[in-house]
Protein backbone atom coordinates (compact mmCIF):
# COMPACT_ATOMS: atom_id res chain seq x y z
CA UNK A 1 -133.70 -121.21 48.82
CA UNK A 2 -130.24 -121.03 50.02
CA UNK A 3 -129.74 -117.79 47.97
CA UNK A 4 -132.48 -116.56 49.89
CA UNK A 5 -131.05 -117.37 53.63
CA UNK A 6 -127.37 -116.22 52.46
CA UNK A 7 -127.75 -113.02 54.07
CA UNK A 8 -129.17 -114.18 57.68
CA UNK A 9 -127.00 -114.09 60.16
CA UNK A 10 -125.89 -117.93 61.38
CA UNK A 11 -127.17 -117.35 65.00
CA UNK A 12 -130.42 -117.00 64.06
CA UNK A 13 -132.62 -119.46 63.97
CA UNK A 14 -136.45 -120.00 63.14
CA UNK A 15 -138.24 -121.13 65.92
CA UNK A 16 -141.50 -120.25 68.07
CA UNK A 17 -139.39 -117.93 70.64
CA UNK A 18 -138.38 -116.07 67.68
CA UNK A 19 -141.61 -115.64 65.88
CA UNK A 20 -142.86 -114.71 69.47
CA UNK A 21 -139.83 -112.02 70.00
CA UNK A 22 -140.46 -110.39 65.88
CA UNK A 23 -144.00 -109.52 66.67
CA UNK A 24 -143.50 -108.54 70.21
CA UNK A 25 -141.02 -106.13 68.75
CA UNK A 26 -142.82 -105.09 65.86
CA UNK A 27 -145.55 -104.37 68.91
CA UNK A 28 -143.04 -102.72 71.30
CA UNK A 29 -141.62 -100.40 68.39
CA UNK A 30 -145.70 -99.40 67.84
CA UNK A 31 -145.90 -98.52 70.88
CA UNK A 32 -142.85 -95.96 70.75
CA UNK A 33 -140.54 -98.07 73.01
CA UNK A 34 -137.88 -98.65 70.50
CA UNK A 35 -136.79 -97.04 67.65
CA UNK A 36 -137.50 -97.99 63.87
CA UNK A 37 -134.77 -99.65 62.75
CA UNK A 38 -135.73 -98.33 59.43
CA UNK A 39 -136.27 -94.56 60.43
CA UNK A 40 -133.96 -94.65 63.89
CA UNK A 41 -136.79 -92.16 65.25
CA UNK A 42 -139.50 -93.25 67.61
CA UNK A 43 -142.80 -93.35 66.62
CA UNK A 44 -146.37 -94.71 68.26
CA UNK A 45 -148.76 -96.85 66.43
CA UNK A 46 -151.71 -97.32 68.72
CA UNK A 47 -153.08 -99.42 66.02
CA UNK A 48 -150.45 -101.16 64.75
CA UNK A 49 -149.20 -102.30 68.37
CA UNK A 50 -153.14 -103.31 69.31
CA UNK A 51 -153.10 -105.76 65.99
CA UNK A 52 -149.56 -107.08 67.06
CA UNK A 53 -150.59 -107.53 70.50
CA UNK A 54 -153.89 -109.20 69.25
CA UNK A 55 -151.85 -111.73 66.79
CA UNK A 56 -149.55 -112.80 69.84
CA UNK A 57 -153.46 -113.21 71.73
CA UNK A 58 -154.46 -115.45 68.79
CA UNK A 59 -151.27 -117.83 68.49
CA UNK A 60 -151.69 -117.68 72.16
CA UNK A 61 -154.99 -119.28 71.66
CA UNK A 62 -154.40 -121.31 68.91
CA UNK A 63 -151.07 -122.80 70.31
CA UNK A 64 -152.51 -123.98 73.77
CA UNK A 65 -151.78 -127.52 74.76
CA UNK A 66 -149.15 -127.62 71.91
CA UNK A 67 -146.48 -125.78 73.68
CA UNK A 68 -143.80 -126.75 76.73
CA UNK A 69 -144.01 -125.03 79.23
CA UNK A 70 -140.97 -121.99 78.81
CA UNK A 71 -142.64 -121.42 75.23
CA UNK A 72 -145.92 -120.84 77.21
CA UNK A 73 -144.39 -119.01 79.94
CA UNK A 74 -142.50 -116.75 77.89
CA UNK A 75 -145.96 -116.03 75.53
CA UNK A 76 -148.07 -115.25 78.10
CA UNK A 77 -144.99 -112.72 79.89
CA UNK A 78 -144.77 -110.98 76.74
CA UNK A 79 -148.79 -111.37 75.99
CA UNK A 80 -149.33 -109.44 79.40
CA UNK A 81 -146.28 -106.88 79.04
CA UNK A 82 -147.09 -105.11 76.11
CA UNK A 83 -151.29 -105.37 77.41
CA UNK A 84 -150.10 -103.37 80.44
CA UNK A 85 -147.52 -101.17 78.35
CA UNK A 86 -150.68 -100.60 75.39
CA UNK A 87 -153.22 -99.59 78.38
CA UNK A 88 -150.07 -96.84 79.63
CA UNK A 89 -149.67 -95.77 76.64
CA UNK A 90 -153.26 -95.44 75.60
């Protein structure tokens, strides 16, 4: 296991913000707001950045009552950014 996490950077750490932030990016990057950090090119994903947007809906759901109060804060800000960027974009 630690051969596997010798190659993450120290500063990150595994937490719910950070699960929250990978998808949201993985959702932003669908919806050609960032680049591919694989291609550097911008692409759009309609579908790809619907099923991101829909997995943050589900932890969303699935999560209530569990989290404080920033972790739900910062969910539902993200949650309701990329809806409103999807429906511009659509």
């Amino acid at each position: 296991m630690a051969e596997q996490n010798a190659g993450l950077d120290k500063g990150l750490e595994a937490n719910f913000s950070t699960l929250i932030l990978s998808i949201g990016s993985s959702a932003a990057m669908a919806l050609g707001l960032a680049p591919s950090p694989v291609s550097g090119k911008v692409e759009k994903d309609l579908n790809l950045a619907r099923f991101n947007i829909d997995l943050l809906r589900m932890l969303k759901d699935k999560t209530k009552g569990n989290l404080n109060s920033d972790e739900q804060q910062f969910l539902e800000s993200i949650v309701t950014d990329l809806q409103m960027k999807y429906v511009t974009a659509k």
